[in-house]
C-alpha atoms as a PDB file:
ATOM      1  CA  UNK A   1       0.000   0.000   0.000  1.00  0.00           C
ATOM      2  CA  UNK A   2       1.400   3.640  -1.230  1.00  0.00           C
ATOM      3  CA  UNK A   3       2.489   5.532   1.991  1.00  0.00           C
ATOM      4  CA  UNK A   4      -0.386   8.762   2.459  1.00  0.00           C
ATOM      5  CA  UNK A   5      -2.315   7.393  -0.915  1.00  0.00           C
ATOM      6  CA  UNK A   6      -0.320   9.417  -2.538  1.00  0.00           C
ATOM      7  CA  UNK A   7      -1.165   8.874  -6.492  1.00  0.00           C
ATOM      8  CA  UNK A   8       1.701   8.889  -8.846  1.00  0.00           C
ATOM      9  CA  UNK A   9       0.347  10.282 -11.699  1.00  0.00           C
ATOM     10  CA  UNK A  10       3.417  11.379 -14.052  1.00  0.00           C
ATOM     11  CA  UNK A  11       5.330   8.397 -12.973  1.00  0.00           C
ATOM     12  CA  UNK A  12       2.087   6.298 -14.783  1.00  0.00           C
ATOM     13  CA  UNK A  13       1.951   8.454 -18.091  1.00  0.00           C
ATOM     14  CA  UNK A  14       6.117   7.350 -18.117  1.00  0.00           C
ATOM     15  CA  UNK A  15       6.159   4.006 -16.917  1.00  0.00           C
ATOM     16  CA  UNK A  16       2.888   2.420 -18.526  1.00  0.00           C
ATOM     17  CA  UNK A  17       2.292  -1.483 -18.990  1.00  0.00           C
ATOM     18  CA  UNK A  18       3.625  -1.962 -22.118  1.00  0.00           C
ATOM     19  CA  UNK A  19       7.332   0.290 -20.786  1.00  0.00           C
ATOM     20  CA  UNK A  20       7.454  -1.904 -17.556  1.00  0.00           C
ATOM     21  CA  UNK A  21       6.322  -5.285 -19.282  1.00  0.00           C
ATOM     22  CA  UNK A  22       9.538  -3.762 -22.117  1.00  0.00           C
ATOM     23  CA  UNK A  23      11.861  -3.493 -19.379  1.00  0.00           C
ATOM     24  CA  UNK A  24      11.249  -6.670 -17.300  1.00  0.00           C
ATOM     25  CA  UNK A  25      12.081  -8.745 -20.686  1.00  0.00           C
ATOM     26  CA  UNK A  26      15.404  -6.531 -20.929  1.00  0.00           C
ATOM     27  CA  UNK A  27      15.957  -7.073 -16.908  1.00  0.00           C
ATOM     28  CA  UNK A  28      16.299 -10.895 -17.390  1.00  0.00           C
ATOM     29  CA  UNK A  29      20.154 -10.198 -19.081  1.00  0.00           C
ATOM     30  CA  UNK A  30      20.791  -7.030 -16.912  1.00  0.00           C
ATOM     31  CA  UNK A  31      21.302  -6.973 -12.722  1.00  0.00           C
ATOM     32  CA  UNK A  32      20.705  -3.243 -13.025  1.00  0.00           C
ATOM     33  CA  UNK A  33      18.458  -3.620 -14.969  1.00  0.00           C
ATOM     34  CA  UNK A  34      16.793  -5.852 -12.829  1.00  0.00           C
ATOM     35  CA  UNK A  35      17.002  -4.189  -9.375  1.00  0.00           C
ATOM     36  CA  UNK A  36      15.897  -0.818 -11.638  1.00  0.00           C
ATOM     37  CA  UNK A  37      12.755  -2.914 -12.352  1.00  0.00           C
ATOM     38  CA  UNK A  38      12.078  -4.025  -9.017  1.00  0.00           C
ATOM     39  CA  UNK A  39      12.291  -0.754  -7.415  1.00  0.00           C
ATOM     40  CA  UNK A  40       9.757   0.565 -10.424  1.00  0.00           C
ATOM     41  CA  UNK A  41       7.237  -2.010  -9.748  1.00  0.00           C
ATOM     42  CA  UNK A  42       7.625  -3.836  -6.147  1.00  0.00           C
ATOM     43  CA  UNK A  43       4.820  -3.157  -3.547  1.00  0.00           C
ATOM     44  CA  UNK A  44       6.994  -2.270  -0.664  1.00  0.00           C
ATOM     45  CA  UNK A  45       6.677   0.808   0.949  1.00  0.00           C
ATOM     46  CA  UNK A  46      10.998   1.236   0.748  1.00  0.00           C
ATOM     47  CA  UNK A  47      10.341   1.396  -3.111  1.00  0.00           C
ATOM     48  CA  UNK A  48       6.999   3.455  -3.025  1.00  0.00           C
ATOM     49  CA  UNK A  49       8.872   6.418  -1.254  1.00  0.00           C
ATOM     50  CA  UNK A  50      11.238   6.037  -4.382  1.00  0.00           C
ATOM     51  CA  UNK A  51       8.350   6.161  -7.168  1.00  0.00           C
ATOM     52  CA  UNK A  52       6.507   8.604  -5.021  1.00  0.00           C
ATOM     53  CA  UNK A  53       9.934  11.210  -5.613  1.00  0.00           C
ATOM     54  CA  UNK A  54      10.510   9.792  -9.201  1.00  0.00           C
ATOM     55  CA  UNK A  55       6.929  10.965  -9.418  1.00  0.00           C
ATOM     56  CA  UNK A  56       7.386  14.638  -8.414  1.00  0.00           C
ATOM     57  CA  UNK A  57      10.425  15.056 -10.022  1.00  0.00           C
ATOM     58  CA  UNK A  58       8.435  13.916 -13.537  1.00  0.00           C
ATOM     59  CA  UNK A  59       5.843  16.263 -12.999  1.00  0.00           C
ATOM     60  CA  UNK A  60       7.833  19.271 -12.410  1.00  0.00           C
ATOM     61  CA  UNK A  61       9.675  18.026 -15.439  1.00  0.00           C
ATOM     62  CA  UNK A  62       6.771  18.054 -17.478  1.00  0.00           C
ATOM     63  CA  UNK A  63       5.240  21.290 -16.123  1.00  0.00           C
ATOM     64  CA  UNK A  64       8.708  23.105 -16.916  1.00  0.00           C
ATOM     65  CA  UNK A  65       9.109  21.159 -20.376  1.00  0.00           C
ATOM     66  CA  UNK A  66      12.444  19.361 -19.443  1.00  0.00           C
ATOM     67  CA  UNK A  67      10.718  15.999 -20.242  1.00  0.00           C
ATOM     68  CA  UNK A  68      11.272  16.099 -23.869  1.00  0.00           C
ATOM     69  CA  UNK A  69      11.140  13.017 -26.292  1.00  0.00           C
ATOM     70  CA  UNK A  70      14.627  12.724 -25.787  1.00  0.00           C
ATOM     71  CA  UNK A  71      14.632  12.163 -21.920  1.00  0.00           C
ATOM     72  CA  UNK A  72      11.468   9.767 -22.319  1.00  0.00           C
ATOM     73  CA  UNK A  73      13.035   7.194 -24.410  1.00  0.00           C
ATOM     74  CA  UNK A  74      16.082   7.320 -22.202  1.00  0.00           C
ATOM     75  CA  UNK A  75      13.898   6.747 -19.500  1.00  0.00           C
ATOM     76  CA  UNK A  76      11.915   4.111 -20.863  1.00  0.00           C
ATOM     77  CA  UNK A  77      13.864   2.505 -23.680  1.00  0.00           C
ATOM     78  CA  UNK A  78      16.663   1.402 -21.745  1.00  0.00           C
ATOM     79  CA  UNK A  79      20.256   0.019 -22.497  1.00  0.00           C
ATOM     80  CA  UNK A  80      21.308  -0.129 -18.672  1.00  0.00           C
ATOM     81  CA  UNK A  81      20.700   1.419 -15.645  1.00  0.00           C
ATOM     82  CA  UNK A  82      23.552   3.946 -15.967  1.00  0.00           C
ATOM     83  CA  UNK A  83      21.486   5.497 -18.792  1.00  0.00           C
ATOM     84  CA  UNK A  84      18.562   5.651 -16.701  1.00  0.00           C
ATOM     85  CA  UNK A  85      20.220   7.109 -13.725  1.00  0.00           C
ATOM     86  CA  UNK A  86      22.226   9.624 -15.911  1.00  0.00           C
ATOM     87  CA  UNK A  87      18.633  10.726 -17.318  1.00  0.00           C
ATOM     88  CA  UNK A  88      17.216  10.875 -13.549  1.00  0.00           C
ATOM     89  CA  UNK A  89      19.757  13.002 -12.851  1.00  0.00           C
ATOM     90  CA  UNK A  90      18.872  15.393 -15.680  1.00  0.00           C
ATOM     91  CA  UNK A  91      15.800  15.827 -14.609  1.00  0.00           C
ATOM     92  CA  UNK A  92      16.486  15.665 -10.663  1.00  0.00           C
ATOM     93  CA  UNK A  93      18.808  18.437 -10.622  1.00  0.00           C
ATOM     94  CA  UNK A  94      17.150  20.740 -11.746  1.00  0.00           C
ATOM     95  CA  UNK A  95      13.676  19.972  -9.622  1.00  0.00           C
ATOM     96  CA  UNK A  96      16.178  20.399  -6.844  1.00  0.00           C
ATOM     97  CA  UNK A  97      17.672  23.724  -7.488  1.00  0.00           C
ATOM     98  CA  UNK A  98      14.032  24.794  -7.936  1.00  0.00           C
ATOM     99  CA  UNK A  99      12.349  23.614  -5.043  1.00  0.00           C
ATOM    100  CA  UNK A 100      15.406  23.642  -2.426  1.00  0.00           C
ATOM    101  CA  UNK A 101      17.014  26.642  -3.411  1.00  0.00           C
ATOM    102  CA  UNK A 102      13.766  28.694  -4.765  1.00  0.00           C
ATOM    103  CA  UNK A 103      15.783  29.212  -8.206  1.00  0.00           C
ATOM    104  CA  UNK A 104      13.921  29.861 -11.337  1.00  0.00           C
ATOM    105  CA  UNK A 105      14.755  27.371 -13.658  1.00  0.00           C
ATOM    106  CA  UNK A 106      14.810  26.705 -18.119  1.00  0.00           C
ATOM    107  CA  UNK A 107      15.156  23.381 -19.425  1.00  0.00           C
ATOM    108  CA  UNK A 108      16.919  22.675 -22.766  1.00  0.00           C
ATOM    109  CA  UNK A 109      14.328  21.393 -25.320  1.00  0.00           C
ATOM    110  CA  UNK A 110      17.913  19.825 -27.426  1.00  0.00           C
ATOM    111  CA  UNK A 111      20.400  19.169 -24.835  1.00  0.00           C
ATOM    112  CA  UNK A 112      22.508  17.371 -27.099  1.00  0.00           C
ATOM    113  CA  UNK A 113      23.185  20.459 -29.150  1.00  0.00           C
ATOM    114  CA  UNK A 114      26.841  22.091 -27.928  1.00  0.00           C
ATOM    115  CA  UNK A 115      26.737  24.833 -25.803  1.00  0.00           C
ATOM    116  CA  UNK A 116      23.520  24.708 -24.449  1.00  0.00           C
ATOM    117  CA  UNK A 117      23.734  22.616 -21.294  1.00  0.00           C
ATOM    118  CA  UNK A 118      20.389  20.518 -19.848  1.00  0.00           C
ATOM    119  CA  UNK A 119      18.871  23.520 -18.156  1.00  0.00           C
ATOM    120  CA  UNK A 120      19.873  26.698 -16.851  1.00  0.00           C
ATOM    121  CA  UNK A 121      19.329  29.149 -14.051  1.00  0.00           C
ATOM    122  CA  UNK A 122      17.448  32.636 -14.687  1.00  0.00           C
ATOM    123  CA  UNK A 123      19.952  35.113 -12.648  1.00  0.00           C
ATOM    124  CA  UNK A 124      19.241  38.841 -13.265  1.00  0.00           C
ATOM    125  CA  UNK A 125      22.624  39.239 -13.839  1.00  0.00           C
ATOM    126  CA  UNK A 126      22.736  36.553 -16.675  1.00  0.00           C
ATOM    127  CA  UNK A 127      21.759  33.296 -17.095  1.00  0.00           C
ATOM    128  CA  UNK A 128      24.144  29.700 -15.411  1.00  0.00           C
ATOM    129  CA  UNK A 129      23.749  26.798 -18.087  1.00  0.00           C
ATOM    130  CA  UNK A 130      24.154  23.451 -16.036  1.00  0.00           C
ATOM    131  CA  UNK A 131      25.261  20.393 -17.830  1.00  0.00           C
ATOM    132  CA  UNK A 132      24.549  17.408 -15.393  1.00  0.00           C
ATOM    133  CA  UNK A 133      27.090  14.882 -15.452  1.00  0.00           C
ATOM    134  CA  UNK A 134      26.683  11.094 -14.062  1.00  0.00           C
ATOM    135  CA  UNK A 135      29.615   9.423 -14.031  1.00  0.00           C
ATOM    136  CA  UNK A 136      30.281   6.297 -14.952  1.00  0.00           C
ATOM    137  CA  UNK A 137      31.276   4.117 -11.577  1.00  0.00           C
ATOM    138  CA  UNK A 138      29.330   5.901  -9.097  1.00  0.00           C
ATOM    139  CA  UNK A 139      27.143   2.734  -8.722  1.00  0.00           C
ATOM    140  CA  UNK A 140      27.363  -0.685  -8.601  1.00  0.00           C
ATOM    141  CA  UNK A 141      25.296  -1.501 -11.787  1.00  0.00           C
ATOM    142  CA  UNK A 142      26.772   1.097 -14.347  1.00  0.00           C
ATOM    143  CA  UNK A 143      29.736  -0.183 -14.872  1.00  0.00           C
ATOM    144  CA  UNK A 144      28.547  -4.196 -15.109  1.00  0.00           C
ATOM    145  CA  UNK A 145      29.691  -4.869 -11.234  1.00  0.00           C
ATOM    146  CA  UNK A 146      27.402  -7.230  -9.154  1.00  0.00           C
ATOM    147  CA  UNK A 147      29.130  -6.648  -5.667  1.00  0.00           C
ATOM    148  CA  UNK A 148      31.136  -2.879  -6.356  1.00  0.00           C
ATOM    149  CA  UNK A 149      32.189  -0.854  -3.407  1.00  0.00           C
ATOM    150  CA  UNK A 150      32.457   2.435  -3.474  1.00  0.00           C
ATOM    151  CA  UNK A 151      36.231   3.874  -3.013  1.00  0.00           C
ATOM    152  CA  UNK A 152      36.275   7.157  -4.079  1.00  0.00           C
ATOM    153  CA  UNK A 153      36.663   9.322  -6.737  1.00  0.00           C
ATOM    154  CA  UNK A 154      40.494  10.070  -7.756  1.00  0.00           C
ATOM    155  CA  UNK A 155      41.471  13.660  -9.134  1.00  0.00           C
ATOM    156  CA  UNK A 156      42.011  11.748 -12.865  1.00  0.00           C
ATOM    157  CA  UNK A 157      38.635  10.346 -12.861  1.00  0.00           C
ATOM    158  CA  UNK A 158      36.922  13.880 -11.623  1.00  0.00           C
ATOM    159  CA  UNK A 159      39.365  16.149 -14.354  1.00  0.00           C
ATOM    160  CA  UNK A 160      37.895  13.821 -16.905  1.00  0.00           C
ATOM    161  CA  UNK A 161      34.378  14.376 -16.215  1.00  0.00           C
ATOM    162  CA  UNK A 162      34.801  17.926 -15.912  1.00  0.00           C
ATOM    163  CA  UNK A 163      36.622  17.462 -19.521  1.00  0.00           C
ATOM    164  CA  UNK A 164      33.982  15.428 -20.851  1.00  0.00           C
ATOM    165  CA  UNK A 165      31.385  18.406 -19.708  1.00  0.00           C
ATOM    166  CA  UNK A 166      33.676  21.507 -20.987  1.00  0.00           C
ATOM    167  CA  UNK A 167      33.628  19.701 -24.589  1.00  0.00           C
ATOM    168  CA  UNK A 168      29.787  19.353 -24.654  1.00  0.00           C
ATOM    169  CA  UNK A 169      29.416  23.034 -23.716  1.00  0.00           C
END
């Protein structure tokens, strides 16, 4: 049973039968995958507090027209859960600098274009584009490990994602 009968409405118009029935044939190859799945569907009230945030993040996404085709097939039409997560995170930063730090916010309809980053920040003085990086390694499941710790970040690892990030902008 949801926690507070809370209905997750976005999360539905995402994550519909056929997208979840999609994704638990691709899940039988895939531990991510497969945990990604799990946490999507399962009945437990651990993994409805996740849909229930996945849920308001999507709807703030789709009131501030971040959640363009783009996003949705990465969301939906996945190759493994490091995609997913890296789209999440496209989406989840920005909710947060909205709602946590009361900024006013512009998603990128073509984020893939150079220059433009995935959203940016209305300043008076000038607008901050933000290009959301998720690095490859920060969980268990990107990277094809089963049983991955985490042990840090080294400063090679960090200058290349910052690289990666300066050559998309």
């Amino acid at each position: 049973m949801p926690p507070e009968n809370y209905e997750l409405q976005a999360f539905h118009q995402v994550y519909t039968a056929d997208v979840l029935n999609r994704m638990a044939l691709k899940a039988e190859d895939d531990e991510g995958l497969r945990s990604l799945h799990l946490m999507l569907t399962s009945n437990t009230e651990h993994f409805w507090i996740k849909r229930i945030h996945i849920d308001k993040c999507l709807t703030f996404a789709m009131e501030h027209g971040c959640l363009d085709e783009d996003r949705r097939n990465r969301l939906t039409n996945l190759d493994s859960y490091h995609v997913w997560l890296s789209t999440y995170y496209e989406l989840l930063v920005p909710y947060f600098f909205a709602r946590v730090f009361s900024k006013k916010i512009q998603c990128v309809a073509s984020p893939s274009k150079r220059g433009l980053g995935d959203f940016k920040v209305i300043h008076p003085e000038g607008n901050i584009v933000v290009e959301v990086k998720t690095p490859k390694g920060d969980d268990a499941f990107s990277n094809g490990q089963k049983h991955a710790e985490y042990n840090g970040y080294g400063d090679e690892f960090i200058n290349s994602v910052f690289k990666g990030a300066a050559k998309q902008l």
